[in-house]
Structure formats: C-alpha cells, structure tokens
PDB file of N, CA and C in Angstrom:
ATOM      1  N   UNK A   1     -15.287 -48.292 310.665  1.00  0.00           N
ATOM      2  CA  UNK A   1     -16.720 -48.395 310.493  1.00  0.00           C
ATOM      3  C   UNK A   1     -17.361 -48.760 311.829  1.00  0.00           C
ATOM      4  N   UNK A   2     -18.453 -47.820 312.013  1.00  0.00           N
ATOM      5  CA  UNK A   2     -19.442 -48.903 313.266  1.00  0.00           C
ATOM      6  C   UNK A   2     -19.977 -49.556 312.629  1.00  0.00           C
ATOM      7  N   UNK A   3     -20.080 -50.384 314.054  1.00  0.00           N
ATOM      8  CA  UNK A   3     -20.690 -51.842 313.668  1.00  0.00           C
ATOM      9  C   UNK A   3     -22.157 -51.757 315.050  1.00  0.00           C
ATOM     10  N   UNK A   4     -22.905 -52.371 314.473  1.00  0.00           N
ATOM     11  CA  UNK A   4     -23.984 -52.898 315.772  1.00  0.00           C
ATOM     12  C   UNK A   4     -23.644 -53.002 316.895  1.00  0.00           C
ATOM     13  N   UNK A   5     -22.699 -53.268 317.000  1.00  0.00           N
ATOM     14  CA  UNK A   5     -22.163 -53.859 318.723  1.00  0.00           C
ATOM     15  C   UNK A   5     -21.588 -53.040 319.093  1.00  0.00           C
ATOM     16  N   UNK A   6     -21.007 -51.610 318.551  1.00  0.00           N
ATOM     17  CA  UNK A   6     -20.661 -50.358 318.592  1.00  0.00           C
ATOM     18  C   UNK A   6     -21.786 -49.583 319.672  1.00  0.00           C
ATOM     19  N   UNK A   7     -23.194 -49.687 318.607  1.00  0.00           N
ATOM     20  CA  UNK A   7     -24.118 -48.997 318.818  1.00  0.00           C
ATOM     21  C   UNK A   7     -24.357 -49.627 320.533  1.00  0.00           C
ATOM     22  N   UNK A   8     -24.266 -50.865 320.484  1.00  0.00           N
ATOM     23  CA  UNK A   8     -25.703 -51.801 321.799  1.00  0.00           C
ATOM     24  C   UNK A   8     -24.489 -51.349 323.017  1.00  0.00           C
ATOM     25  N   UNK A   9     -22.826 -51.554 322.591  1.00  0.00           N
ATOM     26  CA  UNK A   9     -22.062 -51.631 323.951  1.00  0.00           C
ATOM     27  C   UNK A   9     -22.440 -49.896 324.532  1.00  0.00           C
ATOM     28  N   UNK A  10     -22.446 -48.908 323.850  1.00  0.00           N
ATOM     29  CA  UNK A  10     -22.950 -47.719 324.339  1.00  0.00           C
ATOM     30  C   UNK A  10     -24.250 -47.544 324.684  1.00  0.00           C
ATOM     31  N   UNK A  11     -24.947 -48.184 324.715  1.00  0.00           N
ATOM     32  CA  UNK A  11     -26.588 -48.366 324.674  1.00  0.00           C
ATOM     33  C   UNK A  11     -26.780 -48.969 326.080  1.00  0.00           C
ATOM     34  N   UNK A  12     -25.847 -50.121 326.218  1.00  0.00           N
ATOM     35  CA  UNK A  12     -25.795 -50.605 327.317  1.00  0.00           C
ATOM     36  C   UNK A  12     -25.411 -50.036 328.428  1.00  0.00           C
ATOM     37  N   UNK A  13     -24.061 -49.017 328.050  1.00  0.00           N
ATOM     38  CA  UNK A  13     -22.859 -48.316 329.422  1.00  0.00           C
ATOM     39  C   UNK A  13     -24.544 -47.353 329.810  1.00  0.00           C
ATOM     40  N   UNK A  14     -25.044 -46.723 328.679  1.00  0.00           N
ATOM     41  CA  UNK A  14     -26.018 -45.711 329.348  1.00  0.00           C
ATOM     42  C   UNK A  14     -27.179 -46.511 329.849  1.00  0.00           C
ATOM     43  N   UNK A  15     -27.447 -47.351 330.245  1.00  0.00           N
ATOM     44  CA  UNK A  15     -28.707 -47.920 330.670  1.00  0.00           C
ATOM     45  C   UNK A  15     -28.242 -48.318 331.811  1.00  0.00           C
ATOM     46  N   UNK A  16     -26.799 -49.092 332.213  1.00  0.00           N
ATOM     47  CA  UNK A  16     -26.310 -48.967 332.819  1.00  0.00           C
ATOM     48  C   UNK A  16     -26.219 -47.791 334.672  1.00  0.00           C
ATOM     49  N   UNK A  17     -25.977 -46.711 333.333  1.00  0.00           N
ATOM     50  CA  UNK A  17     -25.679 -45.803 334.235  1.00  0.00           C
ATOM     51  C   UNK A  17     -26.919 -45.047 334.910  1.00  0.00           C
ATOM     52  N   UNK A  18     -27.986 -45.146 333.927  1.00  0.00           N
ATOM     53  CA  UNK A  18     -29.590 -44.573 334.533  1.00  0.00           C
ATOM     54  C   UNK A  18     -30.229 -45.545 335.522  1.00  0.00           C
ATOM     55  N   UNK A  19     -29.321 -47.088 335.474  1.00  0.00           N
ATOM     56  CA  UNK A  19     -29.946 -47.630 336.716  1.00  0.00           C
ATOM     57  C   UNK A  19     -29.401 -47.666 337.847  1.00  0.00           C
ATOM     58  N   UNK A  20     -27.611 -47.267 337.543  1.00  0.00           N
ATOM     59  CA  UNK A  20     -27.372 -46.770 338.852  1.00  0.00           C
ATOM     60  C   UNK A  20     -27.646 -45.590 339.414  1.00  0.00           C
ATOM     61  N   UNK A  21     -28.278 -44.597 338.345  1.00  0.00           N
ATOM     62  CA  UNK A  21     -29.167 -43.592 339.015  1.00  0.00           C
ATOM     63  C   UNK A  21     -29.917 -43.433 339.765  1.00  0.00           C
ATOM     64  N   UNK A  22     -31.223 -44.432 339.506  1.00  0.00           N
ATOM     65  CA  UNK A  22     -32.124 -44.562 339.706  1.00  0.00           C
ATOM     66  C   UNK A  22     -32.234 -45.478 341.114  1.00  0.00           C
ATOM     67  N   UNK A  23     -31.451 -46.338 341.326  1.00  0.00           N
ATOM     68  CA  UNK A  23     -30.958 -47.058 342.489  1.00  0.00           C
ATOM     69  C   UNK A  23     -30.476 -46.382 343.807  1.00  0.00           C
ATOM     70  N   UNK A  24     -29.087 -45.575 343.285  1.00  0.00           N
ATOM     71  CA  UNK A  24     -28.393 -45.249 344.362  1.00  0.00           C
ATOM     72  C   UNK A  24     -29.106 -43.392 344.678  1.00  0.00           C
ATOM     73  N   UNK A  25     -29.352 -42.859 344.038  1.00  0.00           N
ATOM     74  CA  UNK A  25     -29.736 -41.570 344.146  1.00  0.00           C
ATOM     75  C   UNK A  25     -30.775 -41.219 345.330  1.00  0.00           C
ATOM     76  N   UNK A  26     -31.054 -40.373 345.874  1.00  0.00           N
ATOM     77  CA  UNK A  26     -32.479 -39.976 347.185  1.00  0.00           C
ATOM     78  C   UNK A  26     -33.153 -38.642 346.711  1.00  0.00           C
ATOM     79  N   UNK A  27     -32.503 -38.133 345.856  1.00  0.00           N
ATOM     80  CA  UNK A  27     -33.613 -36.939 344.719  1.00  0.00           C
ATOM     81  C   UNK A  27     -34.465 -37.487 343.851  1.00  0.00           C
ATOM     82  N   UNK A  28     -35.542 -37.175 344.173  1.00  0.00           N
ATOM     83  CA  UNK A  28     -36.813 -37.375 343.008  1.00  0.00           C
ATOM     84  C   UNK A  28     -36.052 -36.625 341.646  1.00  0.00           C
ATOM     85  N   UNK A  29     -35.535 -35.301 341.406  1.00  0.00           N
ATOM     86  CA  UNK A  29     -35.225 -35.020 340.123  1.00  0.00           C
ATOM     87  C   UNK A  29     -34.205 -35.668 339.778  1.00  0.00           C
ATOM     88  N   UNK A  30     -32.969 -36.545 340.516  1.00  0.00           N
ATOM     89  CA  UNK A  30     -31.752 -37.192 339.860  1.00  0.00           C
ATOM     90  C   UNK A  30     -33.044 -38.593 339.517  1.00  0.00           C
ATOM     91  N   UNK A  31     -33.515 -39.475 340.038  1.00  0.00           N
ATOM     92  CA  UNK A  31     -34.548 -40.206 339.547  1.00  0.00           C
ATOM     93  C   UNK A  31     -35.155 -40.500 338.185  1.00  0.00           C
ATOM     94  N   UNK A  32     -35.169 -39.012 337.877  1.00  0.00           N
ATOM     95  CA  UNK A  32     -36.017 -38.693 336.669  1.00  0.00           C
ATOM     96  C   UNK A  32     -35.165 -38.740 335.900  1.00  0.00           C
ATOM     97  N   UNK A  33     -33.847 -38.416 336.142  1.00  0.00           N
ATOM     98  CA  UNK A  33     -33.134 -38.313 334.886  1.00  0.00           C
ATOM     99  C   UNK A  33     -32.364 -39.624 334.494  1.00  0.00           C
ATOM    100  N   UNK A  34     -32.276 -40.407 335.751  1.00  0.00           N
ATOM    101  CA  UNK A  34     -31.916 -41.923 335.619  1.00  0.00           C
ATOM    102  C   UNK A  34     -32.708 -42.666 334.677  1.00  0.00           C
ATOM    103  N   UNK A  35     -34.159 -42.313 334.775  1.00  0.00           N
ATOM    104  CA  UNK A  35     -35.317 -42.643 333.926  1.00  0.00           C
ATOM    105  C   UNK A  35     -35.053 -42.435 332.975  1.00  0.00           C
ATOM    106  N   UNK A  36     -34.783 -41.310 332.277  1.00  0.00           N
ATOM    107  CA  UNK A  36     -34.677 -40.789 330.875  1.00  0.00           C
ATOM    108  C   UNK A  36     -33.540 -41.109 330.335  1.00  0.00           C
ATOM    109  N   UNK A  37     -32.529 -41.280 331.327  1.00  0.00           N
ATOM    110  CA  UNK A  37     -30.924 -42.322 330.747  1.00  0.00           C
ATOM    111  C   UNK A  37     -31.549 -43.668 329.949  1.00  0.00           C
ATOM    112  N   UNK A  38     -32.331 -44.114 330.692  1.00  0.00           N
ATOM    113  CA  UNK A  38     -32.399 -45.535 330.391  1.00  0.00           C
ATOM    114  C   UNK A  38     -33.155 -45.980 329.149  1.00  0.00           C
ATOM    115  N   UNK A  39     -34.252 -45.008 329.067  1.00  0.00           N
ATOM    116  CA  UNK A  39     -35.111 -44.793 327.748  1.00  0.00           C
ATOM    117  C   UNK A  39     -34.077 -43.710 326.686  1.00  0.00           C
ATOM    118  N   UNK A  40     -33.274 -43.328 326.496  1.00  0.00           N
ATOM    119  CA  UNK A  40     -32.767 -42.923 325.476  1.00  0.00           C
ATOM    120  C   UNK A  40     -31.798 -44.216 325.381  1.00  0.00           C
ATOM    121  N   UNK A  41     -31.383 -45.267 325.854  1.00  0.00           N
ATOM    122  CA  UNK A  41     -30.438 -46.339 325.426  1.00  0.00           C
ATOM    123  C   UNK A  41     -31.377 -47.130 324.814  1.00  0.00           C
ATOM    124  N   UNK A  42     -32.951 -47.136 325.483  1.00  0.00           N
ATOM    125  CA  UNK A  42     -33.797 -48.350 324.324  1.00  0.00           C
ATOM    126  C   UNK A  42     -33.846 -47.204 323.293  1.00  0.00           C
ATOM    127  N   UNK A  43     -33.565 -46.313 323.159  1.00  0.00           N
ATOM    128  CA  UNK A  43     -34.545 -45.213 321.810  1.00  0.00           C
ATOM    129  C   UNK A  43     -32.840 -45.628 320.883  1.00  0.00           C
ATOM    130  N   UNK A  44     -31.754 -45.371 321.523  1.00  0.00           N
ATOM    131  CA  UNK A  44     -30.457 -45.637 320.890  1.00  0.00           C
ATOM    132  C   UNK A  44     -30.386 -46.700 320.145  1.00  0.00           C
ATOM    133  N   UNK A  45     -30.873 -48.338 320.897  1.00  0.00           N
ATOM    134  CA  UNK A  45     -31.322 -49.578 320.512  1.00  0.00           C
ATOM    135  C   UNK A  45     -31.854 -49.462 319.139  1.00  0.00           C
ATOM    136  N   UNK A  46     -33.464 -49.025 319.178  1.00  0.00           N
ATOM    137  CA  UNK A  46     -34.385 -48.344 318.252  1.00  0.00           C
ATOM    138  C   UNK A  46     -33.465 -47.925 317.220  1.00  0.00           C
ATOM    139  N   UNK A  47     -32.589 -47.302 317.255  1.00  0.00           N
ATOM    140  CA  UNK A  47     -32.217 -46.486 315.668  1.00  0.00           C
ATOM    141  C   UNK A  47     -31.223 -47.188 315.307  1.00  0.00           C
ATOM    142  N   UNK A  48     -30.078 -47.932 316.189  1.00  0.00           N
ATOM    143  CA  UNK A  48     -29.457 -48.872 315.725  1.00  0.00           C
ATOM    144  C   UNK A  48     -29.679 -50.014 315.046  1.00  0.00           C
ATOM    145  N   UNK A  49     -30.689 -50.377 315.327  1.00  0.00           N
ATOM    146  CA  UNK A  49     -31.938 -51.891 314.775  1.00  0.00           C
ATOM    147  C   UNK A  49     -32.366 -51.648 313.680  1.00  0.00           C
ATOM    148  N   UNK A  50     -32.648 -50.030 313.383  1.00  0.00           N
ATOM    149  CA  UNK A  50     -33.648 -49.449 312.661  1.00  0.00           C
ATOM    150  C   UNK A  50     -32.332 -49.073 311.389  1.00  0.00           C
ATOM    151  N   UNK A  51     -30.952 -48.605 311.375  1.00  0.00           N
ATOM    152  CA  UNK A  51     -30.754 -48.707 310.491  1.00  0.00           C
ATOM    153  C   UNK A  51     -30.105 -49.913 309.463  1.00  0.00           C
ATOM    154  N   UNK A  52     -30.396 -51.141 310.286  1.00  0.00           N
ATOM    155  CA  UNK A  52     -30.258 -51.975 309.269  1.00  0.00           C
ATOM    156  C   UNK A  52     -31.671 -52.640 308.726  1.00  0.00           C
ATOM    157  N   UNK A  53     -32.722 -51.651 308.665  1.00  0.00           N
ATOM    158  CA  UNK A  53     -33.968 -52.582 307.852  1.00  0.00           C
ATOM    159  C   UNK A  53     -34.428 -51.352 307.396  1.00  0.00           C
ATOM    160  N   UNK A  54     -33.671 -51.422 306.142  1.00  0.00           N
ATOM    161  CA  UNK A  54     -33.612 -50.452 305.041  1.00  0.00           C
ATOM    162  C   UNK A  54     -34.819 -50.756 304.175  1.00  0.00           C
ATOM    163  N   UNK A  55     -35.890 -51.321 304.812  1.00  0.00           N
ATOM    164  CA  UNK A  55     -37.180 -51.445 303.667  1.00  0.00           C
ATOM    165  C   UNK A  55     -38.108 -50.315 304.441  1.00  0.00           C
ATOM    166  N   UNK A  56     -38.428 -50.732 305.866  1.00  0.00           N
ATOM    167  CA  UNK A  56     -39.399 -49.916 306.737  1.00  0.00           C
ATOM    168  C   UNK A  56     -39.193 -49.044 307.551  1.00  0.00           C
ATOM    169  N   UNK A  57     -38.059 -49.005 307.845  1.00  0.00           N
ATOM    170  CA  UNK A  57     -37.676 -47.802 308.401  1.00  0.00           C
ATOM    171  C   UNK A  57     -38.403 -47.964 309.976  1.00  0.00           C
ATOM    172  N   UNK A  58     -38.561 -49.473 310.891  1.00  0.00           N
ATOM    173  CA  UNK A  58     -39.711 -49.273 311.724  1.00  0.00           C
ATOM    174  C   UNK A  58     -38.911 -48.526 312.773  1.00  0.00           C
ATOM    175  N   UNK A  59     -37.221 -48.763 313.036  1.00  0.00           N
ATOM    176  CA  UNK A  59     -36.555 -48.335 314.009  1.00  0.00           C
ATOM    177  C   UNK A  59     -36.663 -47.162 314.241  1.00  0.00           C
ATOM    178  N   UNK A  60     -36.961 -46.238 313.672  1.00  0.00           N
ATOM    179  CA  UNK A  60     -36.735 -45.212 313.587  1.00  0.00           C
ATOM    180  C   UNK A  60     -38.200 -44.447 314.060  1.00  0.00           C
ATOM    181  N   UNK A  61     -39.379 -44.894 313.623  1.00  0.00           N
ATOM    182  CA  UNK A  61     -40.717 -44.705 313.704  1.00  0.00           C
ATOM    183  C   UNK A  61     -40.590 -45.728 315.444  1.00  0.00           C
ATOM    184  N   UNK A  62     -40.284 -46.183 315.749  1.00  0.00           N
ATOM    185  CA  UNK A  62     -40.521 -46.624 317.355  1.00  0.00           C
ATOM    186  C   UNK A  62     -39.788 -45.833 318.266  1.00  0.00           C
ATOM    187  N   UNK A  63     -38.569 -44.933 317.528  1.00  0.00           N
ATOM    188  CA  UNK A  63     -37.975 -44.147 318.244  1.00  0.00           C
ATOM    189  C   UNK A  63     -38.665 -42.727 317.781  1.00  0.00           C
ATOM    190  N   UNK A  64     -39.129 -42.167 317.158  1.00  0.00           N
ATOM    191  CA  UNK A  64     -40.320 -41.195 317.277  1.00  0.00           C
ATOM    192  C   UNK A  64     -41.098 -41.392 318.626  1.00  0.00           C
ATOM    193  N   UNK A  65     -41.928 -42.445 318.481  1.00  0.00           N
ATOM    194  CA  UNK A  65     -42.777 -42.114 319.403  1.00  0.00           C
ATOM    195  C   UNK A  65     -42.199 -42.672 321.083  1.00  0.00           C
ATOM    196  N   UNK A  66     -41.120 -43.530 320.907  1.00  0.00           N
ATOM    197  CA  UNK A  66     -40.652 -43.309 322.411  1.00  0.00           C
ATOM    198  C   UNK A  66     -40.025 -42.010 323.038  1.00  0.00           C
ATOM    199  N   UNK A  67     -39.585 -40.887 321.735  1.00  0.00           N
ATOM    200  CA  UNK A  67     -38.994 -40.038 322.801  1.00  0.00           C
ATOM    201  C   UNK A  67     -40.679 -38.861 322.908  1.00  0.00           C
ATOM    202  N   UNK A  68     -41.424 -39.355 322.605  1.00  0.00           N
ATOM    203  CA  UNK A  68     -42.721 -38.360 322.266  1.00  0.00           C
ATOM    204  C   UNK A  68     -43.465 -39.025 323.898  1.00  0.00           C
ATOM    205  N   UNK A  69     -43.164 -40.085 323.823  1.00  0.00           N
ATOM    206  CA  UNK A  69     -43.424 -40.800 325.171  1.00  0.00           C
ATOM    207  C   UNK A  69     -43.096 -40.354 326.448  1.00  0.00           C
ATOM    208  N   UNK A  70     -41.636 -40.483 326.554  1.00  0.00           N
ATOM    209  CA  UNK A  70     -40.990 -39.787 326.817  1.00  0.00           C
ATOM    210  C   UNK A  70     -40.872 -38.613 327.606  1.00  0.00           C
ATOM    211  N   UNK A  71     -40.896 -37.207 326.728  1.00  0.00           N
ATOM    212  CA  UNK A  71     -41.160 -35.876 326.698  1.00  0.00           C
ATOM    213  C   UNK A  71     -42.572 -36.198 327.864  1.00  0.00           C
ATOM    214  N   UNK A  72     -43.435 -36.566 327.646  1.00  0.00           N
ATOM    215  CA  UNK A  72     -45.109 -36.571 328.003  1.00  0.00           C
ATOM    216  C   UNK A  72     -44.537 -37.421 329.653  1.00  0.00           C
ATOM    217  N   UNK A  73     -43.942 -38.407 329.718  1.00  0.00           N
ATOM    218  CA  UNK A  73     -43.857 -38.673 331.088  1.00  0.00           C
ATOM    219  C   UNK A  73     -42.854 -37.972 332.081  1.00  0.00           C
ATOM    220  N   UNK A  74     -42.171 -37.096 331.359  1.00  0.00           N
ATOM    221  CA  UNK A  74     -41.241 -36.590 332.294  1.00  0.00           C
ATOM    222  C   UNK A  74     -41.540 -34.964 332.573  1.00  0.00           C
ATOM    223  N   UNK A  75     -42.982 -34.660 331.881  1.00  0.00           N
ATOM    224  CA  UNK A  75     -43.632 -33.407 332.219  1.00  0.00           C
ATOM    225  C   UNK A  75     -44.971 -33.761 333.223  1.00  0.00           C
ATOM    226  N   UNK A  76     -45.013 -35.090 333.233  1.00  0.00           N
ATOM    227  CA  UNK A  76     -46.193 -35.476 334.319  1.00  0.00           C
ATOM    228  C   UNK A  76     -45.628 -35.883 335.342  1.00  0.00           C
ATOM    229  N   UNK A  77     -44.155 -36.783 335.464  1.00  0.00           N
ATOM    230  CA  UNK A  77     -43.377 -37.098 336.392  1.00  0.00           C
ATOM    231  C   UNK A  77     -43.375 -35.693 337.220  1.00  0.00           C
ATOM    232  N   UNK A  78     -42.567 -34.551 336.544  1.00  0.00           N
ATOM    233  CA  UNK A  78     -42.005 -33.082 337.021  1.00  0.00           C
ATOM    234  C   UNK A  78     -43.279 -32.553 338.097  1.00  0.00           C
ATOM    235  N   UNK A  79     -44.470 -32.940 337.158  1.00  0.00           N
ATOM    236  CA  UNK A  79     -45.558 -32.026 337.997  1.00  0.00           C
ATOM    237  C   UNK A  79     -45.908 -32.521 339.249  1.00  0.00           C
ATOM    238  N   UNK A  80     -45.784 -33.699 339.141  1.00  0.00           N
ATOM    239  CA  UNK A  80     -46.122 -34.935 340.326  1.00  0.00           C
ATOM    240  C   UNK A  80     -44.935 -34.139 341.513  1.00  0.00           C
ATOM    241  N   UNK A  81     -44.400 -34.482 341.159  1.00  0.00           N
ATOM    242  CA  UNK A  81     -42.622 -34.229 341.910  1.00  0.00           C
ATOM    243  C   UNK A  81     -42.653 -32.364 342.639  1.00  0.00           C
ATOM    244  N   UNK A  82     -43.189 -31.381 341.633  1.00  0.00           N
ATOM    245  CA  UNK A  82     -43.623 -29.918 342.309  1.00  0.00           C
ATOM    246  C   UNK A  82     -44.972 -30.004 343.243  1.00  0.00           C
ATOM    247  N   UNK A  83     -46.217 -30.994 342.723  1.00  0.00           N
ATOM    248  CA  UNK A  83     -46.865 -31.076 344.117  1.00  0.00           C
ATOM    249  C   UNK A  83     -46.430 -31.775 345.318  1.00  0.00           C
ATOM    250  N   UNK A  84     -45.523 -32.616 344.959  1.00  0.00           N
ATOM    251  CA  UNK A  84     -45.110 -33.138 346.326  1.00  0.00           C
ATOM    252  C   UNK A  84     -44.552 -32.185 347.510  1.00  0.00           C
ATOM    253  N   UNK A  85     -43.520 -31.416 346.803  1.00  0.00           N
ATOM    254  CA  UNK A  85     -42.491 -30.802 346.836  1.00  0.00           C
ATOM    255  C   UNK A  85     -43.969 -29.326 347.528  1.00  0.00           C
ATOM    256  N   UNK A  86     -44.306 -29.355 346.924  1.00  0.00           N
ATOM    257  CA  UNK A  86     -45.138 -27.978 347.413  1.00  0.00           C
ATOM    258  C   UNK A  86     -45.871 -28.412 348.883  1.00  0.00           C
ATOM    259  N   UNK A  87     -46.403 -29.964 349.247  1.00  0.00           N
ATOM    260  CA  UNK A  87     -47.174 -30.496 350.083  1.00  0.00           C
ATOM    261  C   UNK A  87     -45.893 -30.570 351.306  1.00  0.00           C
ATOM    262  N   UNK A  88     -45.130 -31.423 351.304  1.00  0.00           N
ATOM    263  CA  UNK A  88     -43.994 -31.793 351.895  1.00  0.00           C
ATOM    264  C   UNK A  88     -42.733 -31.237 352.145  1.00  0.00           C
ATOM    265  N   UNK A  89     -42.148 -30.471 351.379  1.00  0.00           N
ATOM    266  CA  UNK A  89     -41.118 -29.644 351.246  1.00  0.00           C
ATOM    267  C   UNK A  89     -39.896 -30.121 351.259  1.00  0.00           C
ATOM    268  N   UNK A  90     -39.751 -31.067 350.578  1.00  0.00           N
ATOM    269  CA  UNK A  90     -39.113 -32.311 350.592  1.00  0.00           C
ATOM    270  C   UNK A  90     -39.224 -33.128 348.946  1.00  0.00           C
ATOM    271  N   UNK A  91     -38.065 -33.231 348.323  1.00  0.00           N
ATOM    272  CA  UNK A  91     -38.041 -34.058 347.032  1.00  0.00           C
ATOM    273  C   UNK A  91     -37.507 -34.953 347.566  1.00  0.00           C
ATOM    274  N   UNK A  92     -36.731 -35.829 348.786  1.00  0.00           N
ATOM    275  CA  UNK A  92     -36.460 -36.862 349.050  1.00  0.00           C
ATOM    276  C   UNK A  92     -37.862 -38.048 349.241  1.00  0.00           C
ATOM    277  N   UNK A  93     -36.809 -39.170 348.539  1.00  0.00           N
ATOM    278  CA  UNK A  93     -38.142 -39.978 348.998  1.00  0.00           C
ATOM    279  C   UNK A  93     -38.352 -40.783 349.525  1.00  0.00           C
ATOM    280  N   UNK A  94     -37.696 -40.674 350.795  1.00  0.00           N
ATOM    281  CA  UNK A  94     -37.328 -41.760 351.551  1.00  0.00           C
ATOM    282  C   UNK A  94     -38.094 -40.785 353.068  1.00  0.00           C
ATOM    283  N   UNK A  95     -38.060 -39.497 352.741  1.00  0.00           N
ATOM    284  CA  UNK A  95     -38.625 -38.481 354.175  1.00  0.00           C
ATOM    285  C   UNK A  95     -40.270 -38.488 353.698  1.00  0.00           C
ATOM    286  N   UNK A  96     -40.583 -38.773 352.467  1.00  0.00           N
ATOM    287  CA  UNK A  96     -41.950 -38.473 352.469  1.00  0.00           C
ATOM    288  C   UNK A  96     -42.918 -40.248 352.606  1.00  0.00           C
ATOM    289  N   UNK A  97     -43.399 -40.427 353.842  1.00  0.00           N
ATOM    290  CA  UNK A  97     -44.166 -41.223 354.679  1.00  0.00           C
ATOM    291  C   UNK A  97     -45.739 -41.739 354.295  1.00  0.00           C
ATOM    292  N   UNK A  98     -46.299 -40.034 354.309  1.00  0.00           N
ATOM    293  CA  UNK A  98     -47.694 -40.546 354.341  1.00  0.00           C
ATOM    294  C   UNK A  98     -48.590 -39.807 352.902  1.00  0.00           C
ATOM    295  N   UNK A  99     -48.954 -40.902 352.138  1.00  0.00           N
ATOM    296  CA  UNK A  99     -49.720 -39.573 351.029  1.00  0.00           C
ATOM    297  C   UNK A  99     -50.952 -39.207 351.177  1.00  0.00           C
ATOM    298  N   UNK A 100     -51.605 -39.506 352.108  1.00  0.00           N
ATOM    299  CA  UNK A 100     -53.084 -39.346 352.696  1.00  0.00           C
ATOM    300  C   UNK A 100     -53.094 -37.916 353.514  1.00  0.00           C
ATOM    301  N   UNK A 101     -53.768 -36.636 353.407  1.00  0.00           N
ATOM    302  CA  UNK A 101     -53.616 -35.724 353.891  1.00  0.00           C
ATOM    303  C   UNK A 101     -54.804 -35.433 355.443  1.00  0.00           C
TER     304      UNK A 101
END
C-alpha cells in the first residue's frame, strides 16, 4: 500500500531536482522547466493531501487550478524568453546585461 510519505518522499526528490535546475542551469528554457519541476511536486503535495479528505475534495480543486496556473505562466514565461531571444540572441542569462534599449 502507499502511504503519505510515499507520496511527499517523491514530491520532495522532484522539487529537489527543479531546484537544482533552476540553480545550476545558464538556459532560460532548462529554467523553465526547473520551474515547472517544482510546481508539479506542490500540485503532487495537493493530491496527496487531497486524497485523504474524503469530504471536500479541496486537494484536488487546488491542484486544478495550480496546474491552470501553471500552463498560463509558462506561456508568458516562453514569450518573455522569444523576445529576449529575438532582442539579444542569446537565452543565456548571465550574457544578457542591459534591458534598456
């Protein structure tokens, strides 16, 4: 049987791993996906929590709208990231200096 601590120790390895993404990486798109590692381990959290409160079901309804969240920041992140990329020519972000044109 899983158990809760099933759910959180995998919840954790991936949150884990989206912050060593997000840390060690110099691509704006590996970045993004470090991001989205880390929010699918709280959304994982969310449904794990959520199936033991078998009255409201809230776990499950907070993980709706975080991956709806989600979806919406990593299509505004993307666009951000193609104008850069179109200005600079460059997704590193350690080469891009000045944002004032």
């Amino acid at each position: 049987m899983i158990t809760l601590t099933h759910f959180l120790v995998v919840s954790a390895c991936i949150f884990c791993i989206g912050l060593y993404t997000v840390l060690a990486k110099r691509n704006a798109i590996m970045i993004l996906v470090g991001i989205e590692l880390m929010i699918n381990a709280a959304i994982l959290n969310f449904v794990a929590f959520g199936r033991y409160d078998k009255i409201n079901y809230s776990g499950q309804v907070f993980a709706l709208f975080a991956i709806v969240l989600a979806a919406a920041s990593v299509a505004v992140g993307l666009a951000i990231i193609l104008n850069v990329y179109r200005h600079y020519k460059t997704i590193n972000p350690d080469q891009i200096t000045d944002l004032r044109d």
